[in-house]
Protein backbone atom coordinates (compact mmCIF):
# COMPACT_ATOMS: atom_id res chain seq x y z
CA UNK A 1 107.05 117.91 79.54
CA UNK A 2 105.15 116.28 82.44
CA UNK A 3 108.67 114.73 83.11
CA UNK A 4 110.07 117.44 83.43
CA UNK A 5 108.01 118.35 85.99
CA UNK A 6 107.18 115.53 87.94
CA UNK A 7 111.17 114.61 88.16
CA UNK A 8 112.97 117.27 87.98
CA UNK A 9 111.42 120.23 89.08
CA UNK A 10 108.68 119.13 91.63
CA UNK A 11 111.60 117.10 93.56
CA UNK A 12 113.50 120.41 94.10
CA UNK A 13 110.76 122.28 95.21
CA UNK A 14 109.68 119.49 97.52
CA UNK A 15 113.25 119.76 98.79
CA UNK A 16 112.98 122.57 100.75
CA UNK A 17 109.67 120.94 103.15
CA UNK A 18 112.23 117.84 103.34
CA UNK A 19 115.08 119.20 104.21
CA UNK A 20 114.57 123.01 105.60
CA UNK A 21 111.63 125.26 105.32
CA UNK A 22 108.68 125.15 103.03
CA UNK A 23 108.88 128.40 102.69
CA UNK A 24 111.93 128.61 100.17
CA UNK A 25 110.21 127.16 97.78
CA UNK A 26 107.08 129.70 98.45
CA UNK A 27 109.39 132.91 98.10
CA UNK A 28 111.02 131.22 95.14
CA UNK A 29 107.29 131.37 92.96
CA UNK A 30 106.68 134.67 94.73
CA UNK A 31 109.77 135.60 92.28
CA UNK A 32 113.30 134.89 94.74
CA UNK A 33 115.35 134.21 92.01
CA UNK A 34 118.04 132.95 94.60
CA UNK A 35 116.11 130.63 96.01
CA UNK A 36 115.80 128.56 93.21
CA UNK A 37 119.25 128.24 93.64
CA UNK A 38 119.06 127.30 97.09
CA UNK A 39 116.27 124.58 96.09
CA UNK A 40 118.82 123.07 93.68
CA UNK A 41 121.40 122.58 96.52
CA UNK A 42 118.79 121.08 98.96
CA UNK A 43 117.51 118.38 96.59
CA UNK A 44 121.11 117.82 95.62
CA UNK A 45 121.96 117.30 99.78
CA UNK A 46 118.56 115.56 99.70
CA UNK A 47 119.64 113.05 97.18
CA UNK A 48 123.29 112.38 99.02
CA UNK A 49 121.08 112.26 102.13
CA UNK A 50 118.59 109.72 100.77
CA UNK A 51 120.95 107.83 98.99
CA UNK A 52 123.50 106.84 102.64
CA UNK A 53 120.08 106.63 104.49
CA UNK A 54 119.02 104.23 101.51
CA UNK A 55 122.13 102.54 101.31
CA UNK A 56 121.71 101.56 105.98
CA UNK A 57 118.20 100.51 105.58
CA UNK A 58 118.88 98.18 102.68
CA UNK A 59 121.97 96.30 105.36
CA UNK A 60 119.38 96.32 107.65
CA UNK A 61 116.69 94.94 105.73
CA UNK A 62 119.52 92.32 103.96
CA UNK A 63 120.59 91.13 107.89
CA UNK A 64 117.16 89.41 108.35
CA UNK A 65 114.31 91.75 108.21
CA UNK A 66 113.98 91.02 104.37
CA UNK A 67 112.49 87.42 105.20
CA UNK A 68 109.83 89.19 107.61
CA UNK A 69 105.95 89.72 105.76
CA UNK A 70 106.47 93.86 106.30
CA UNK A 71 109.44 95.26 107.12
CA UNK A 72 109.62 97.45 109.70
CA UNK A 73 113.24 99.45 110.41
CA UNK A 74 113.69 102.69 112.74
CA UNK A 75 116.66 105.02 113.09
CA UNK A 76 117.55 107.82 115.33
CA UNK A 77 119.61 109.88 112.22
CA UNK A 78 116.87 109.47 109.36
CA UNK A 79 115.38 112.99 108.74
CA UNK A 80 111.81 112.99 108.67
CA UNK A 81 111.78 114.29 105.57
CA UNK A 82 112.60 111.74 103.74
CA UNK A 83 111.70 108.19 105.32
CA UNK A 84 108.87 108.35 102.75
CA UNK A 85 111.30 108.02 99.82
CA UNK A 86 113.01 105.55 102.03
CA UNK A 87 110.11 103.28 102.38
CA UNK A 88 108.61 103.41 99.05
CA UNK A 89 112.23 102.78 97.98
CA UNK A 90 112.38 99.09 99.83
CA UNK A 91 108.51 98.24 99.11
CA UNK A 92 109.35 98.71 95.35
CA UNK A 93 112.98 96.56 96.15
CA UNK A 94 111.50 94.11 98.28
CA UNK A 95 107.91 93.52 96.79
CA UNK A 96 106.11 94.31 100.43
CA UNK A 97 104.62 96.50 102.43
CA UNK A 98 107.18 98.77 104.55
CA UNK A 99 107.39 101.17 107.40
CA UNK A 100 110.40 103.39 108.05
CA UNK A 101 110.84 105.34 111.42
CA UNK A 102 112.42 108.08 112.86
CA UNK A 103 113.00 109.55 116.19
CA UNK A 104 111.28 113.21 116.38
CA UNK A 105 110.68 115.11 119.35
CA UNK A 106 110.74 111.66 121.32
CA UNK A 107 108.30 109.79 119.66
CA UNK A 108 108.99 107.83 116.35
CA UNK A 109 107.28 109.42 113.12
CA UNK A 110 106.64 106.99 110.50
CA UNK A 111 105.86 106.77 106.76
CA UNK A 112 104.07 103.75 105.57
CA UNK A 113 104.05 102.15 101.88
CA UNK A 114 102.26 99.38 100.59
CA UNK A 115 101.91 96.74 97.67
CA UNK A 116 98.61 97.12 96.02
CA UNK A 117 97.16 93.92 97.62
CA UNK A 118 97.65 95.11 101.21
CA UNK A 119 95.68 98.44 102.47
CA UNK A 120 98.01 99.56 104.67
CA UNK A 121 95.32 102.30 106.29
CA UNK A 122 93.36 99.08 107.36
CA UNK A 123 96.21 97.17 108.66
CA UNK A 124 97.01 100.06 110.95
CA UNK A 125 93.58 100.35 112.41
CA UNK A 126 93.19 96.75 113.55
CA UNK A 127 96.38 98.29 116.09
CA UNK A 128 94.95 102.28 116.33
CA UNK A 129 95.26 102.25 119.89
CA UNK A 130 98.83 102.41 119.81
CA UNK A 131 99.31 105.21 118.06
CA UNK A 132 99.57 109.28 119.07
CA UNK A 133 97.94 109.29 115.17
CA UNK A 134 98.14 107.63 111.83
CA UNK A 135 96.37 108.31 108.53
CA UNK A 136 96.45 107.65 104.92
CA UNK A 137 95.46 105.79 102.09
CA UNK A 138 95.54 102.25 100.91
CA UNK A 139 98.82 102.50 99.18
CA UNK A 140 101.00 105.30 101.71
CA UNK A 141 100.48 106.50 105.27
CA UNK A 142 101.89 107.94 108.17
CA UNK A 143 102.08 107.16 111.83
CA UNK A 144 103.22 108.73 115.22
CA UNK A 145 103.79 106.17 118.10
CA UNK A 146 105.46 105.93 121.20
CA UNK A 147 109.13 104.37 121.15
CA UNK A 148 107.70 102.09 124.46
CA UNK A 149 104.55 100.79 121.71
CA UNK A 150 106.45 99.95 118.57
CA UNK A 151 107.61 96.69 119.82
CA UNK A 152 104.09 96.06 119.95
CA UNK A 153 103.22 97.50 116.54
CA UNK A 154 105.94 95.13 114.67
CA UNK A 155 104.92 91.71 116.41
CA UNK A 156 100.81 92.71 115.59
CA UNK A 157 102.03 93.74 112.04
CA UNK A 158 103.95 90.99 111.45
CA UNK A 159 101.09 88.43 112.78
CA UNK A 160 98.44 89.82 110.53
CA UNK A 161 100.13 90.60 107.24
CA UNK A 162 101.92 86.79 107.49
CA UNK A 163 98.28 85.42 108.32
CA UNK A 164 97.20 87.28 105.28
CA UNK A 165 100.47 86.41 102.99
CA UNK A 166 99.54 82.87 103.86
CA UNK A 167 95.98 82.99 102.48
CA UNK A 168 96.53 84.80 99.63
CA UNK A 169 100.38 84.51 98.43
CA UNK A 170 101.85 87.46 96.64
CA UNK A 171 104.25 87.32 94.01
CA UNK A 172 106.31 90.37 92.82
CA UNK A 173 104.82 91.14 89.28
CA UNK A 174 105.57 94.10 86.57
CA UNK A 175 102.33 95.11 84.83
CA UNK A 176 103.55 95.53 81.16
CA UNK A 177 101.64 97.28 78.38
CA UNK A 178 102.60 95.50 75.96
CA UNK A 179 105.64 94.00 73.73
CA UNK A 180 107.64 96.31 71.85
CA UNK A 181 109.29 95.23 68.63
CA UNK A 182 113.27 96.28 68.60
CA UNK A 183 112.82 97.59 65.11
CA UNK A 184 109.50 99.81 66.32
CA UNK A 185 112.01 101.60 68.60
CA UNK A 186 112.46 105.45 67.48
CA UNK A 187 111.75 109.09 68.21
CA UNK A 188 108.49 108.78 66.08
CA UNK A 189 107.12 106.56 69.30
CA UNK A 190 107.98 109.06 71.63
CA UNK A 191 105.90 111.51 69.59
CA UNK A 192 102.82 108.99 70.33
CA UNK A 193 103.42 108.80 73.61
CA UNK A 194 103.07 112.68 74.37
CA UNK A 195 99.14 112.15 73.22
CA UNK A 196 98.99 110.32 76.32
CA UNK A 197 100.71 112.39 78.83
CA UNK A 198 100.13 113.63 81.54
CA UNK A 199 101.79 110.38 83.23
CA UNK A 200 101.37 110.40 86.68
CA UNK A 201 98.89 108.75 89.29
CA UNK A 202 96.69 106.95 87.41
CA UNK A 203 98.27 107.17 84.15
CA UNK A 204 101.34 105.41 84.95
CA UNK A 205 104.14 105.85 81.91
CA UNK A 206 104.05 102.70 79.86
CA UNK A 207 106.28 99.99 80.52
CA UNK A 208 107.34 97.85 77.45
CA UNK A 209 109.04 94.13 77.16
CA UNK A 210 111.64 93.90 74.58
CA UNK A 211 112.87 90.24 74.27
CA UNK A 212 116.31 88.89 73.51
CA UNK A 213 118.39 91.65 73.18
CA UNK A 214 121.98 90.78 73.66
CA UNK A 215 124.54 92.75 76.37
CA UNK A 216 126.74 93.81 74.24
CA UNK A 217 128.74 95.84 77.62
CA UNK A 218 127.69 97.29 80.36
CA UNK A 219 129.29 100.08 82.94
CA UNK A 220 128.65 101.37 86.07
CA UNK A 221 127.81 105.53 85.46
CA UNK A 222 126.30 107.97 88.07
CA UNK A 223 128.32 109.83 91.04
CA UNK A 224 128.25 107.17 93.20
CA UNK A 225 128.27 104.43 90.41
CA UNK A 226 124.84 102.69 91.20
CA UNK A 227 123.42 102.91 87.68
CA UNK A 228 124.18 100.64 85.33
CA UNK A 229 124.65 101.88 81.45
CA UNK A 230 124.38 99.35 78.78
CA UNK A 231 124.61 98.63 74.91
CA UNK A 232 121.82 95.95 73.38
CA UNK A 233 121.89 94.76 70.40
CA UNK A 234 118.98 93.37 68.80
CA UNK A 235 120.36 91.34 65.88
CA UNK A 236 120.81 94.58 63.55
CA UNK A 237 121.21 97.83 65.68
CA UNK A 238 122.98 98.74 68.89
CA UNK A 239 120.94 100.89 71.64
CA UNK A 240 121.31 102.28 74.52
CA UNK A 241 120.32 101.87 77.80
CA UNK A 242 120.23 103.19 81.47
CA UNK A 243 119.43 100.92 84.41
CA UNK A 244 119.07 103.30 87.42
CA UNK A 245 120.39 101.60 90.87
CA UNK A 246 121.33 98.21 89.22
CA UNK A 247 125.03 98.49 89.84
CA UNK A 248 124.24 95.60 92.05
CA UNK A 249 123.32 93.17 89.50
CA UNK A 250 126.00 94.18 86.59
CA UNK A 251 127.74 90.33 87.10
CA UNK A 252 124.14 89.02 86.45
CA UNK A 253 123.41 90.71 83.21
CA UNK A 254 126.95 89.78 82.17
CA UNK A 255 126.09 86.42 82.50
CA UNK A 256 123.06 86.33 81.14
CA UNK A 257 124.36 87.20 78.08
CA UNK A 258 120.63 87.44 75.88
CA UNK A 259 117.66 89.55 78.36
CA UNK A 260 114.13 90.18 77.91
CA UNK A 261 113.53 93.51 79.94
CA UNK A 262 110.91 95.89 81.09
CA UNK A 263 111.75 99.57 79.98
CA UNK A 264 110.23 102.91 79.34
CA UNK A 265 111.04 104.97 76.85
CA UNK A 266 112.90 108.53 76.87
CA UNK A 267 113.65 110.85 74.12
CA UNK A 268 117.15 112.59 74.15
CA UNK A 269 117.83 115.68 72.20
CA UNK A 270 121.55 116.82 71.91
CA UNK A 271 123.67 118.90 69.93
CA UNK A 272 120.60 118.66 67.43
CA UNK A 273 120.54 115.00 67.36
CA UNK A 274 117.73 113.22 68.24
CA UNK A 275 117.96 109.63 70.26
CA UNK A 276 115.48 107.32 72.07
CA UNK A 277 116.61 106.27 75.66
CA UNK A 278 115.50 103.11 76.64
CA UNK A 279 115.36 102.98 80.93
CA UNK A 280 115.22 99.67 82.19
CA UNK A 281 113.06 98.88 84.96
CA UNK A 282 113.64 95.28 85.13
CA UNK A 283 115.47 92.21 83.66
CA UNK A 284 115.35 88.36 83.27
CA UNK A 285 117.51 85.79 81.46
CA UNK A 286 115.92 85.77 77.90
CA UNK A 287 113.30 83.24 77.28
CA UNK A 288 111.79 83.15 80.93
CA UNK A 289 108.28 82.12 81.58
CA UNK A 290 105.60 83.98 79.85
């Protein structure tokens, strides 16, 4: 399916530009059979080496930067390869536009990401003289810039974006399809679904809201234990449910008790049997505001 693709496949091909040579991944479709075998190591060592990178810029972001209108963080270890993953990472976290640096060949490379009311292309050009290059789009972009400039870069940022923030205050919102009924919850609605694939850029997967289903348990799950997997029950079945990263916020669930949550829906064949997973992308105490 196109998730298959798109997250699974794609990200170990893409592994070898972001952590070795592009070209693995050419001789692998020229027929290589061993390479693809080498492309599943690299996007496993890509994951570990997103995941500590992830894990740094998230201290650094939680020591004071997180207060800051765009956060801006540089390292001297990050491989260029994958600051984009770790800025989109914090934009989605954080709700804001973010920049994450490296040090490359003396000068800082840097991959932009934005929240859809900032263009973060024309934030960039109100400062283009400090940069060897940028480019981009409203939503991602990239940047080369002299370490000597980037103090610069971070104070204009900062001004304009908190000038902006001030005008026009941003919330962090979830656009939901629409509310799914616990009962309506089966493989026959993953079936739909497919007659609306291929998800991707501009046909984002659909995000449902189930209300008040009760946390039955919950356990961390995952190699480094940073997903959360849970059982809901909604008054007369049990599901359940994977919460990807939200080790974090287990206690909070716990106490919550009832949720309302955001999720997308998975089928999961097995041995023959036939399951829905339901993937939570976000949670609130049941019976928040509207």
């Amino acid at each position: 399916s196109s998730y298959h693709l798109a997250f699974q496949i794609a990200p170990c091909i893409n592994a070898a530009g972001r952590m070795e040579d592009p070209m693995i991944a050419f001789d692998m479709m020229m027929g290589d059979e061993d390479k693809a075998l080498e492309l599943r190591k690299l996007n496993m060592e890509r994951q570990e080496t997103v995941s500590s990178a992830l894990t740094e810029a998230i201290e650094i972001a939680e020591q004071g930067l997180k207060n800051d209108p765009i956060l801006i963080m540089e390292s001297k270890t990050w491989q260029p390869g994958i600051i984009g993953l770790i800025a989109g990472k914090l934009c989605e976290r954080y709700g804001k536009p973010t920049i994450a640096l490296t040090l490359h060949n003396g000068k800082y490379v840097g991959s932009c990401r934005s929240i859809p009311e900032i263009n973060i292309v024309e934030a960039l050009s109100k400062h283009a003289e400090l940069f060897v290059g940028f480019g981009g789009h409203a939503q991602a972009a990239g940047l080369t810039i002299e370490p000597n400039k980037l103090d610069h870069l971070r104070s204009g940022l900062k001004a304009d974006i908190g000038k902006f923030l001030q005008k026009h205050p941003v919330e962090p919102s979830i656009f939901v399809d629409t509310e799914l009924l616990a009962q309506e919850i089966s493989p026959h609605i993953i079936d739909e679904l497919k007659n609306l694939e291929p998800f991707g850029m501009g046909n984002p997967k659909p995000k449902f809201l189930l209300r008040n289903m009760k946390v039955l348990d919950l356990r961390t799950v995952g190699k480094d234990g940073s997903h959360l997997q849970l059982r809901l029950f909604d008054g007369k079945r049990i599901h359940k449910s994977i919460a990807f990263q939200f080790a974090e916020h287990a206690k909070t669930l716990q106490s919550w008790q009832h949720i309302d949550l955001v999720c997308q829906l998975q089928k999961n064949e097995w041995n023959g049997r036939v399951s829905v997973d339901i993937q939570m992308v976000d949670a609130r105490k049941a019976g928040g505001k509207k």
